[in-house]
PDB file of N, CA and C in Angstrom:
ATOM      1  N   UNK A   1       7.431  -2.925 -14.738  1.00  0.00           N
ATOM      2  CA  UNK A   1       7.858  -3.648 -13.557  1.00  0.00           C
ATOM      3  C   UNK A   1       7.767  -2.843 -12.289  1.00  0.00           C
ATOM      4  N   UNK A   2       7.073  -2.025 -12.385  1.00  0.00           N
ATOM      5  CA  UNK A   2       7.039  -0.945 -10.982  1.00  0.00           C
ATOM      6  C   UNK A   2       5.409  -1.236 -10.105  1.00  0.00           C
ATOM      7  N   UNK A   3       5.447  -0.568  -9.060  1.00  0.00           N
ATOM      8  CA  UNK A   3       3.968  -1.269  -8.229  1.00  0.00           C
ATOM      9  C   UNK A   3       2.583  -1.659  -8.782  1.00  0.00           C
ATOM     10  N   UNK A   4       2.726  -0.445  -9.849  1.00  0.00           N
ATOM     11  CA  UNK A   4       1.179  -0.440 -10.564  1.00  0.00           C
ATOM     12  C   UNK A   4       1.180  -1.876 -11.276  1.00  0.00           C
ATOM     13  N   UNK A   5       2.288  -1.841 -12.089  1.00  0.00           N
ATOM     14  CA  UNK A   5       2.132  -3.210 -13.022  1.00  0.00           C
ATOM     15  C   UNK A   5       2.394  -4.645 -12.351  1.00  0.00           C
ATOM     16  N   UNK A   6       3.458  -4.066 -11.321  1.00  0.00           N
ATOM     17  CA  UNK A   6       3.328  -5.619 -10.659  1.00  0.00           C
ATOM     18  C   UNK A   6       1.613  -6.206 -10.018  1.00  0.00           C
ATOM     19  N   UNK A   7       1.000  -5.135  -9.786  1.00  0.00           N
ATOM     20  CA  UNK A   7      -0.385  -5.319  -8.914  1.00  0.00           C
ATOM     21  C   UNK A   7      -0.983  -5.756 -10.014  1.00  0.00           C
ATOM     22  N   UNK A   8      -1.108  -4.874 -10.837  1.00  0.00           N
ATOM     23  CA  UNK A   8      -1.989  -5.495 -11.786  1.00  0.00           C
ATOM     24  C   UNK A   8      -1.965  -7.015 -12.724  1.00  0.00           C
ATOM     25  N   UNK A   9      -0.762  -6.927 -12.878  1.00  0.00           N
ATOM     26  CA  UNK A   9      -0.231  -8.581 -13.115  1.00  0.00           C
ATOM     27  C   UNK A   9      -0.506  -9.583 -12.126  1.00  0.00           C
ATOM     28  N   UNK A  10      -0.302  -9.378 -11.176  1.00  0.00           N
ATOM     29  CA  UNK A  10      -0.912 -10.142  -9.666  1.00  0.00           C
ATOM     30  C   UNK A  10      -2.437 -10.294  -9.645  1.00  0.00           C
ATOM     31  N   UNK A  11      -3.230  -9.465 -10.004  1.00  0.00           N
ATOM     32  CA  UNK A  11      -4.561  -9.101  -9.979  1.00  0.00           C
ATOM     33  C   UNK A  11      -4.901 -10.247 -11.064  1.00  0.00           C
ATOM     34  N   UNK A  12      -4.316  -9.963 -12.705  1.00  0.00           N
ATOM     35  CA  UNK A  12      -4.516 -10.656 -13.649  1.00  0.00           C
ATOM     36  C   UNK A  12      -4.542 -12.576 -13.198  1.00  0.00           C
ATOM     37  N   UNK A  13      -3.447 -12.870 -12.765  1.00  0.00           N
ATOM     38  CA  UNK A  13      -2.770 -13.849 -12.174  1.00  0.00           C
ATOM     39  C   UNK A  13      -3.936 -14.910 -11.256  1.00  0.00           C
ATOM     40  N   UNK A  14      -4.280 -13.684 -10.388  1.00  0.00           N
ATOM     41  CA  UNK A  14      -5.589 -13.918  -9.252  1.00  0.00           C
ATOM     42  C   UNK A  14      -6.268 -14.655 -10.028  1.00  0.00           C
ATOM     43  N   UNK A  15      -7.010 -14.171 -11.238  1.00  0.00           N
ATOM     44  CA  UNK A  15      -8.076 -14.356 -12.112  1.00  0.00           C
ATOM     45  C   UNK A  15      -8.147 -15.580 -13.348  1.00  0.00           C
ATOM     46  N   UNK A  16      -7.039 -16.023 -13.099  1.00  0.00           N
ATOM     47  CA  UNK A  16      -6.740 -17.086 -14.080  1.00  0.00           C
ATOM     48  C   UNK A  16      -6.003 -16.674 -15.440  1.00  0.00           C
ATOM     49  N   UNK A  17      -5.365 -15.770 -15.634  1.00  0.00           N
ATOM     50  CA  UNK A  17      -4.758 -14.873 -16.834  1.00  0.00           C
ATOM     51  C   UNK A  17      -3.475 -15.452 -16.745  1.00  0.00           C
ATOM     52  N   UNK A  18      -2.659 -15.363 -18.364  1.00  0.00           N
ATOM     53  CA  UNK A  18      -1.458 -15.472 -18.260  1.00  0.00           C
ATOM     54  C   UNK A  18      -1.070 -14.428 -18.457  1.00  0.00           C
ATOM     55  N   UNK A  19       0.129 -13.978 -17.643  1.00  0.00           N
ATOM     56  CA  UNK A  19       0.836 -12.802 -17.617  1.00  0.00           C
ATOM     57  C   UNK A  19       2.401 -13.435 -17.953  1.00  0.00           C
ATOM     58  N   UNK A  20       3.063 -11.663 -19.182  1.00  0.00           N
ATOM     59  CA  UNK A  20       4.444 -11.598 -19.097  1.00  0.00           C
ATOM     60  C   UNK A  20       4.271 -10.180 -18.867  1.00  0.00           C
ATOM     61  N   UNK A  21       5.643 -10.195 -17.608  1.00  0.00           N
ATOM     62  CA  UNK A  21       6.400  -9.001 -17.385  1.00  0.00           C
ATOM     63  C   UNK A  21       6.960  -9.009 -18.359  1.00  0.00           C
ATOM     64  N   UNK A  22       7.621  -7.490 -18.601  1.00  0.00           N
ATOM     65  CA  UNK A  22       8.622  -7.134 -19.639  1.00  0.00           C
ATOM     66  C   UNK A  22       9.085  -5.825 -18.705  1.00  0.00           C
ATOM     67  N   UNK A  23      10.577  -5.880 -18.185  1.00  0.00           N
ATOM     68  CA  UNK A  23      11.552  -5.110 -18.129  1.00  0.00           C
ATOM     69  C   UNK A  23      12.481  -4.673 -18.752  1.00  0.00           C
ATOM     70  N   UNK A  24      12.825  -2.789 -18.610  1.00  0.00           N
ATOM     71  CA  UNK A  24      13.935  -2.953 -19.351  1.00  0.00           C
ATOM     72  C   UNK A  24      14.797  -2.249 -18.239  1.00  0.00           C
ATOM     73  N   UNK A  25      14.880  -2.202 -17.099  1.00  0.00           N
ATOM     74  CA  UNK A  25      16.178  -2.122 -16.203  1.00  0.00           C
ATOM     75  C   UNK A  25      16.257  -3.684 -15.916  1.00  0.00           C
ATOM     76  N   UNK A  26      17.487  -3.405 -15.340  1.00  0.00           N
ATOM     77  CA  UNK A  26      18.121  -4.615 -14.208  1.00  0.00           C
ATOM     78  C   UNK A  26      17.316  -5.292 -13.426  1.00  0.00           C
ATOM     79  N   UNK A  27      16.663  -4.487 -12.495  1.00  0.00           N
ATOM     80  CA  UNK A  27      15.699  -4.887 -11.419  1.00  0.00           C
ATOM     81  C   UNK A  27      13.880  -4.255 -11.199  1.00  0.00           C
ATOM     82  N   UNK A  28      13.497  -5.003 -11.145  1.00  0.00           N
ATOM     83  CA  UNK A  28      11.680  -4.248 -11.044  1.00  0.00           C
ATOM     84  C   UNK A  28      11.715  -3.677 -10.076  1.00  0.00           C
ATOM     85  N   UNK A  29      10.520  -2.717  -9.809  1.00  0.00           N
ATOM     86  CA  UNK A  29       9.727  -2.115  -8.800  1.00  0.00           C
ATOM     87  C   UNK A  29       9.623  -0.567  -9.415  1.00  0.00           C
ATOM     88  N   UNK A  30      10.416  -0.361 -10.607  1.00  0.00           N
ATOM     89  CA  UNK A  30       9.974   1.094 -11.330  1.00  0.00           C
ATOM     90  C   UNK A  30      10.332   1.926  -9.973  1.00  0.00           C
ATOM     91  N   UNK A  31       9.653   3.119 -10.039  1.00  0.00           N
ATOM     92  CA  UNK A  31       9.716   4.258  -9.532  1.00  0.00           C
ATOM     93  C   UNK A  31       9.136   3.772  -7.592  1.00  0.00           C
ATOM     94  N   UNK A  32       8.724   2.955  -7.349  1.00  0.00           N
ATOM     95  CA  UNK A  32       8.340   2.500  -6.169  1.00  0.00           C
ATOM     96  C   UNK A  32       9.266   2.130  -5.574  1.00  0.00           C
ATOM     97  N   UNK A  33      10.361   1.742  -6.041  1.00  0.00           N
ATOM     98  CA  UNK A  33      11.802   1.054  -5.826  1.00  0.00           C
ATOM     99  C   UNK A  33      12.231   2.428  -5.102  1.00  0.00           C
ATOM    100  N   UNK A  34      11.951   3.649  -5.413  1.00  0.00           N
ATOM    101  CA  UNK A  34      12.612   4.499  -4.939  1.00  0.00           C
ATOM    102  C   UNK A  34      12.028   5.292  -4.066  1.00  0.00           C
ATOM    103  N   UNK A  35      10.942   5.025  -4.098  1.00  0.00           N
ATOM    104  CA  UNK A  35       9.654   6.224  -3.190  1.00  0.00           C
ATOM    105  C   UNK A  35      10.006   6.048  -2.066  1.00  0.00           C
ATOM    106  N   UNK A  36       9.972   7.214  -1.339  1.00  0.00           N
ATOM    107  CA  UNK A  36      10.179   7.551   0.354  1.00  0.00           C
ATOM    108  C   UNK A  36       8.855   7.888   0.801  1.00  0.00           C
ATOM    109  N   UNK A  37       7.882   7.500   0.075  1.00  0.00           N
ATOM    110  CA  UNK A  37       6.038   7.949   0.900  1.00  0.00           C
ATOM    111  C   UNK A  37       6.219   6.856   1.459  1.00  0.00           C
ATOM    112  N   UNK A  38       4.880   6.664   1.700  1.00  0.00           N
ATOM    113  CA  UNK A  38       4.107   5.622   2.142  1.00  0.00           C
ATOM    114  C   UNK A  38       2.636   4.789   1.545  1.00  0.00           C
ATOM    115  N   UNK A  39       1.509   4.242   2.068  1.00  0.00           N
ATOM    116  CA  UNK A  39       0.228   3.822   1.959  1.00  0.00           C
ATOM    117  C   UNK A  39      -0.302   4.681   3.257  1.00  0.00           C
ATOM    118  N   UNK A  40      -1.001   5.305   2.948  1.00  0.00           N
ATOM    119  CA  UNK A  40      -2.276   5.970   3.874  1.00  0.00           C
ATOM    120  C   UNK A  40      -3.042   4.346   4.503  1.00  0.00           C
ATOM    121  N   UNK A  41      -2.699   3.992   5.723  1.00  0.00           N
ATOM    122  CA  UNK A  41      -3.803   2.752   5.963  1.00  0.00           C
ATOM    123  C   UNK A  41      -3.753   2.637   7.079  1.00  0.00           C
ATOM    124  N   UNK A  42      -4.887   3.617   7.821  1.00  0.00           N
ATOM    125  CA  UNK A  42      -5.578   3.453   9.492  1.00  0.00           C
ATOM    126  C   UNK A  42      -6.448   2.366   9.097  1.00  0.00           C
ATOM    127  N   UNK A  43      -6.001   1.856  10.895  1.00  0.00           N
ATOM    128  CA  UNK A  43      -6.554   0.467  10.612  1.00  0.00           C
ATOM    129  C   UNK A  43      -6.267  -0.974  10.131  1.00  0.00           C
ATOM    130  N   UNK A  44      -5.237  -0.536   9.846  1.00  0.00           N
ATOM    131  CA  UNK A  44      -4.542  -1.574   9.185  1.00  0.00           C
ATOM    132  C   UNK A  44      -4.110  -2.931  10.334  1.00  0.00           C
ATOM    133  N   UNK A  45      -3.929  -4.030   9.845  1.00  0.00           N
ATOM    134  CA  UNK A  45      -3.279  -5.102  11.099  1.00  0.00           C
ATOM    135  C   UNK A  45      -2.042  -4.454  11.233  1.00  0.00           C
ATOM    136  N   UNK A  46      -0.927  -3.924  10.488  1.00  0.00           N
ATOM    137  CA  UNK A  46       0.106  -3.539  10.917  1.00  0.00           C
ATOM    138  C   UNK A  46       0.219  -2.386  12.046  1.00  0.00           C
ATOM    139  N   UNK A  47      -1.110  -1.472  11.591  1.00  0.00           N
ATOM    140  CA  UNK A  47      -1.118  -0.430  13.206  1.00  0.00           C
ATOM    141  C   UNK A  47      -1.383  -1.277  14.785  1.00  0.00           C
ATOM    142  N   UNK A  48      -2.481  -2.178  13.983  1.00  0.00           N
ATOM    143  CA  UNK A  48      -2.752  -2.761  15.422  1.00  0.00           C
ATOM    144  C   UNK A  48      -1.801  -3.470  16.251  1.00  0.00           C
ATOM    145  N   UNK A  49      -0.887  -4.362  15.224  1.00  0.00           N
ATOM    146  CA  UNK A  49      -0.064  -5.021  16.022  1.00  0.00           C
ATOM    147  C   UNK A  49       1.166  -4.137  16.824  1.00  0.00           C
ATOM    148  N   UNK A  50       1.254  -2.710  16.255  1.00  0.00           N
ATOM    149  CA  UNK A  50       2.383  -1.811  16.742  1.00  0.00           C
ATOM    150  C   UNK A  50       1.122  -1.199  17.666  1.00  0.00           C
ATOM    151  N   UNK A  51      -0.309  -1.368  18.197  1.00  0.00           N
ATOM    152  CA  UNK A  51      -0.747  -0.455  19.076  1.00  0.00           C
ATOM    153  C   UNK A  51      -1.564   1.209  18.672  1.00  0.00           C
ATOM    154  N   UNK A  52      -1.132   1.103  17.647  1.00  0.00           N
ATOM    155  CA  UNK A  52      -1.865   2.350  16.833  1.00  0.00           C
ATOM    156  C   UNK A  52      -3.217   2.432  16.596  1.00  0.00           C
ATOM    157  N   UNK A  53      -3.982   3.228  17.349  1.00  0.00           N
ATOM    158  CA  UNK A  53      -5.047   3.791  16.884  1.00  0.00           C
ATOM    159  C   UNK A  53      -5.069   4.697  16.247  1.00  0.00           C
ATOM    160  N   UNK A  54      -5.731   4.265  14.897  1.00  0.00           N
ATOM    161  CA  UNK A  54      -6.397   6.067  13.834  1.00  0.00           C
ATOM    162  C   UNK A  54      -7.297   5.593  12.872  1.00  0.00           C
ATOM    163  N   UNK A  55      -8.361   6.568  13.003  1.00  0.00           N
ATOM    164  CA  UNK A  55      -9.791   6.182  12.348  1.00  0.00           C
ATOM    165  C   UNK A  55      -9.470   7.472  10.707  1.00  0.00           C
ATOM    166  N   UNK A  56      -8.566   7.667  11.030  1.00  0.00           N
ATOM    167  CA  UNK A  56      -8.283   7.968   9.996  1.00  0.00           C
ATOM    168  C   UNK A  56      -9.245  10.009   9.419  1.00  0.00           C
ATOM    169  N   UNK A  57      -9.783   9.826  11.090  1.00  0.00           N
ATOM    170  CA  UNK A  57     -10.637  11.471  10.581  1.00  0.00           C
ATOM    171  C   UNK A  57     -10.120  12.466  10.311  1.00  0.00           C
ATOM    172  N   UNK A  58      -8.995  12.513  10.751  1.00  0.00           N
ATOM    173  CA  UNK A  58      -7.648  13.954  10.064  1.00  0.00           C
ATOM    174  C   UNK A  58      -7.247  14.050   8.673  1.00  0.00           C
ATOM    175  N   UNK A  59      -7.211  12.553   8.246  1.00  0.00           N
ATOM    176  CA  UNK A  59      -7.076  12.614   6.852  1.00  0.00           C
ATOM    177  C   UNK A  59      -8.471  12.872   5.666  1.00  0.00           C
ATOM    178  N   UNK A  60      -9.577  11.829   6.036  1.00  0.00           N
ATOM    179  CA  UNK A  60     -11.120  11.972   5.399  1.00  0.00           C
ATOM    180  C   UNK A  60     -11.576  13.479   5.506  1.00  0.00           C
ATOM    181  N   UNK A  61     -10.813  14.381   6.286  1.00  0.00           N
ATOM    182  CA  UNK A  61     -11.759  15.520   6.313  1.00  0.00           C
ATOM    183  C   UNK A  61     -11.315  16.324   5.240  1.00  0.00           C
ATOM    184  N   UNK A  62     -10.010  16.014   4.409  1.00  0.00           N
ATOM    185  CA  UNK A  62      -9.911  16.768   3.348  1.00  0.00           C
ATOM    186  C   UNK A  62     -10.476  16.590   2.005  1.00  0.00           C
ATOM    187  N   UNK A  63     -11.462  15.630   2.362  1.00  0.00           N
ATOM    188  CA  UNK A  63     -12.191  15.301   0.905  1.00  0.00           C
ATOM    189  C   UNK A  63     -12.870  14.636   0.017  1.00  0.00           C
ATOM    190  N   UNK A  64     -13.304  14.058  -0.513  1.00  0.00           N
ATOM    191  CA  UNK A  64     -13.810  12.962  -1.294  1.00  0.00           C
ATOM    192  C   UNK A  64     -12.766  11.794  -1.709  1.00  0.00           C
ATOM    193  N   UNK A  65     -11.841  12.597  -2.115  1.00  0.00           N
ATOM    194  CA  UNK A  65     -10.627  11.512  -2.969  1.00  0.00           C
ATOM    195  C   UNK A  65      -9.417  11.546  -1.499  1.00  0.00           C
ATOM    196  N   UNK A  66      -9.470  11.926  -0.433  1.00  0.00           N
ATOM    197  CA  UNK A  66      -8.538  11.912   0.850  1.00  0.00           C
ATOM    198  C   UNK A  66      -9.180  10.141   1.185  1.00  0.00           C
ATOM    199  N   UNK A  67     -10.783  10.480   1.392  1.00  0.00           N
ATOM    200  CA  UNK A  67     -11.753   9.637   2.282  1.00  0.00           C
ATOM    201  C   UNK A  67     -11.858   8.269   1.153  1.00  0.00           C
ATOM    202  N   UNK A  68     -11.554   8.421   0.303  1.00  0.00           N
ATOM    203  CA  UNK A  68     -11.506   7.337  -0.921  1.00  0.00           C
ATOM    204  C   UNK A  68      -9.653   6.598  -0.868  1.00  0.00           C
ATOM    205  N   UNK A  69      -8.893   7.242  -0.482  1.00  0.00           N
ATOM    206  CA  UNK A  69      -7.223   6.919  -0.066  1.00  0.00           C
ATOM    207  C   UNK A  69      -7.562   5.932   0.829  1.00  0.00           C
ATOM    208  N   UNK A  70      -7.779   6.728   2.104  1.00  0.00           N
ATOM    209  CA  UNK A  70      -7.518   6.386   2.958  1.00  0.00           C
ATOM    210  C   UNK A  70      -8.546   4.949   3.809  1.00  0.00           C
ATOM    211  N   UNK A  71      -9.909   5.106   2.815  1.00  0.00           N
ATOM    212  CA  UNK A  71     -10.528   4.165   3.376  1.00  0.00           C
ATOM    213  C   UNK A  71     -10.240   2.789   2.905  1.00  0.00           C
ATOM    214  N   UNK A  72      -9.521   2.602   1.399  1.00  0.00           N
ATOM    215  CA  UNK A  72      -8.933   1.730   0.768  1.00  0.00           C
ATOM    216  C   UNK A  72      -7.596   1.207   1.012  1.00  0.00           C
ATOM    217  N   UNK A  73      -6.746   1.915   2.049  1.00  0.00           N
ATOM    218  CA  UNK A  73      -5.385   1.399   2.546  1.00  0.00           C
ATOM    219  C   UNK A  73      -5.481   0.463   3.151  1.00  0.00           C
ATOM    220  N   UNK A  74      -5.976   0.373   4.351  1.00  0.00           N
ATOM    221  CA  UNK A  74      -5.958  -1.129   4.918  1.00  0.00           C
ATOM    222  C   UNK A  74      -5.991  -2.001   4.472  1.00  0.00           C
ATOM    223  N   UNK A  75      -7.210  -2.404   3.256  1.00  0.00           N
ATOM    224  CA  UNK A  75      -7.426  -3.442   1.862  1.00  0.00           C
ATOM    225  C   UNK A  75      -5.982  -3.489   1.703  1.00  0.00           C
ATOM    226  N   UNK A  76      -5.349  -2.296   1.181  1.00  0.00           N
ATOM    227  CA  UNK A  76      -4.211  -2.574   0.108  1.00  0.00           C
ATOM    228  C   UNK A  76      -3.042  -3.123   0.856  1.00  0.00           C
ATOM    229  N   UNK A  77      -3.165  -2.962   2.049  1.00  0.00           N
ATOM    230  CA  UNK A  77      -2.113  -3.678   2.515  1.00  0.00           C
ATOM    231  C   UNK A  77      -2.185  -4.727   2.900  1.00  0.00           C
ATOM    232  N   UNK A  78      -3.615  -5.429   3.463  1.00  0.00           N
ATOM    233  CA  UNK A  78      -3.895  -6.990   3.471  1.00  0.00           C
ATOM    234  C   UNK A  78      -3.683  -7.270   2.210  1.00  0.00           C
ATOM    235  N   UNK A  79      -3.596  -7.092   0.984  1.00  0.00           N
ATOM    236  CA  UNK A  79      -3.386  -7.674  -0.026  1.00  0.00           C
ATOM    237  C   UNK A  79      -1.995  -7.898   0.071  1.00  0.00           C
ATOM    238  N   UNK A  80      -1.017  -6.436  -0.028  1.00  0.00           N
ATOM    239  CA  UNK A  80       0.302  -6.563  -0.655  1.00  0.00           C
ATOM    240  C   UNK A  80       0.545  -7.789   1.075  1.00  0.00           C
ATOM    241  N   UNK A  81       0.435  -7.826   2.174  1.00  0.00           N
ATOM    242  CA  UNK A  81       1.140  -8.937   2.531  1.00  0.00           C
ATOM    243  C   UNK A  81       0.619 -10.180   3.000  1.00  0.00           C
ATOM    244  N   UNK A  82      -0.683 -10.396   2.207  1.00  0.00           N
ATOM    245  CA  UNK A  82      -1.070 -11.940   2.640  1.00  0.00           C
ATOM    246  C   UNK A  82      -1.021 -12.193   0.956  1.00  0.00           C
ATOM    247  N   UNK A  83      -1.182 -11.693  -0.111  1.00  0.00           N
ATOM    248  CA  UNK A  83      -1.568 -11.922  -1.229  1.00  0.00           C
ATOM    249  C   UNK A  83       0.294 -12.082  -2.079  1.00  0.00           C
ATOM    250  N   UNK A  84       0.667 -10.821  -1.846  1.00  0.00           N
ATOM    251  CA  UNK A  84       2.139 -10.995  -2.516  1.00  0.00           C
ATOM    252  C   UNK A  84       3.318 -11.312  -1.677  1.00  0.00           C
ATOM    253  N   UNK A  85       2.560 -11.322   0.156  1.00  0.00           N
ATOM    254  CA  UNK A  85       4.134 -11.995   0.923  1.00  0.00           C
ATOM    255  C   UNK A  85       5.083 -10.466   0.802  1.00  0.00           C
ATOM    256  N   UNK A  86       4.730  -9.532   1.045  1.00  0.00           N
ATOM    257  CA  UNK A  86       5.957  -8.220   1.179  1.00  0.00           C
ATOM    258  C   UNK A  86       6.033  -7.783   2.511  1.00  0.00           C
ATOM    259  N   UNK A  87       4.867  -8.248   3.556  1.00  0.00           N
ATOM    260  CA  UNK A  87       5.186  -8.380   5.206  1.00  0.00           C
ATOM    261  C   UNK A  87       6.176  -7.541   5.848  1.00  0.00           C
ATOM    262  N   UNK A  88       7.636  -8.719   5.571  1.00  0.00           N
ATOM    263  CA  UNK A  88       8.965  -8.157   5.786  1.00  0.00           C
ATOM    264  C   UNK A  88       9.558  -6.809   4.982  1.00  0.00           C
ATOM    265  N   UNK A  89       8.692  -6.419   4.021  1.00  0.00           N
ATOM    266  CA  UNK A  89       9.329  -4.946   3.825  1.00  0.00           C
ATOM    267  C   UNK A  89       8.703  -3.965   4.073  1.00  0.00           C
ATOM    268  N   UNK A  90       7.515  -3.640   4.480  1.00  0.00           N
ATOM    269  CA  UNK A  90       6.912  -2.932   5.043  1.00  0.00           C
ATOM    270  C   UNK A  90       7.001  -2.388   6.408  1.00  0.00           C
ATOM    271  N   UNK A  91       7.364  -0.917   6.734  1.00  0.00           N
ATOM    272  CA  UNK A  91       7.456  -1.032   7.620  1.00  0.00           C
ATOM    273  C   UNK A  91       6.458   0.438   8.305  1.00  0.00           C
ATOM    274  N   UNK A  92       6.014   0.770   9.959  1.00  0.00           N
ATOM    275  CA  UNK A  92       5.320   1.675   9.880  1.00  0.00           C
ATOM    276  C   UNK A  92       5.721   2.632  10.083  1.00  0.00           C
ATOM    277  N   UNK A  93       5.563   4.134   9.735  1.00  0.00           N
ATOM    278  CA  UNK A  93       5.753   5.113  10.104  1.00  0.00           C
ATOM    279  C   UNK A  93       4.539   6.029  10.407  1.00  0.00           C
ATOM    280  N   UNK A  94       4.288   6.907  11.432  1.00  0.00           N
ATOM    281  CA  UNK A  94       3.451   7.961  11.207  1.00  0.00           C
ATOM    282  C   UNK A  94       4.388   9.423  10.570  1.00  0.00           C
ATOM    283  N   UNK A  95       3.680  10.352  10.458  1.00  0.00           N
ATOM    284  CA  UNK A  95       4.341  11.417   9.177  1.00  0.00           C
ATOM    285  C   UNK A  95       3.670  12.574  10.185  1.00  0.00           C
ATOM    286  N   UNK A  96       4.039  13.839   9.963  1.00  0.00           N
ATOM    287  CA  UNK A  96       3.842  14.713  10.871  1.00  0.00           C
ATOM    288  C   UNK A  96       2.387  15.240  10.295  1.00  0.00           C
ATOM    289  N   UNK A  97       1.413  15.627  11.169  1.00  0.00           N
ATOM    290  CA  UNK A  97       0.486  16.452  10.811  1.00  0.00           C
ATOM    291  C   UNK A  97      -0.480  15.116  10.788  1.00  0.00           C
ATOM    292  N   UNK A  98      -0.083  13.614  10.792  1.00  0.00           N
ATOM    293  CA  UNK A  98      -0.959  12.708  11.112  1.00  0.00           C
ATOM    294  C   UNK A  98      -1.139  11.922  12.350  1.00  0.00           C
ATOM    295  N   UNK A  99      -2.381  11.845  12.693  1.00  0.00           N
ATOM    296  CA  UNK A  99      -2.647  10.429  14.520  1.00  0.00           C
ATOM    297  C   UNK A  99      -1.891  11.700  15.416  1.00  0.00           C
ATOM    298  N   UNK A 100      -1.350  12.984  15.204  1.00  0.00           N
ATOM    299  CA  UNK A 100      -1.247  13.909  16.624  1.00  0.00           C
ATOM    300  C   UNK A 100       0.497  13.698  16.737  1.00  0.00           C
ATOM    301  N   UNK A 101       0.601  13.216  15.072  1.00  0.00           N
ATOM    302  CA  UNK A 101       2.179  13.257  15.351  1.00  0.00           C
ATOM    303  C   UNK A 101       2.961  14.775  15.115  1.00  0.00           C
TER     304      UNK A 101
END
């Protein structure tokens, strides 16, 4: 019941699959329920609508799998809020050492 499996159940779902969750806490979202990161996603509609520009080159320059993060965030967040409706919990932050923060 945590992000990975909810996505992927969602994904399944997309595709015409029947899906069962199976929890064994109280409440889903696993270990995501608790995470204080974020999604890497310059570019995103949520930067734009807060005014944020970042092409994201501070982060791509560390790598193959940085430039593979970060070029896939924006996707992941048009998904999580036109696809699963999580909009209202998302919220933005920049993090130090990123966009000149």
């Amino acid at each position: 019941g945590g992000l990975a499996g909810l996505s992927a159940a969602c994904e399944l779902l997309e595709r015409g699959r029947a899906v069962t969750i199976l929890e064994k806490e109280e409440n889903l979202g696993g270990n995501s329920s608790k995470a204080t990161d974020g999604i890497a996603a310059p570019g995103s509609a949520l930067q734009a609508a807060a005014g944020v520009k970042d092409d994201a080159a501070d982060l791509a320059k560390d790598g193959p799998a940085a430039k593979a993060l970060v070029s896939a965030g924006a996707k992941d967040i048009e998904w999580l809020t036109k696809i699963i409706g999580v909009d209202s919990e998302l919220a933005l932050r920049t993090t130090p050492g990123h966009g000149g923060v």
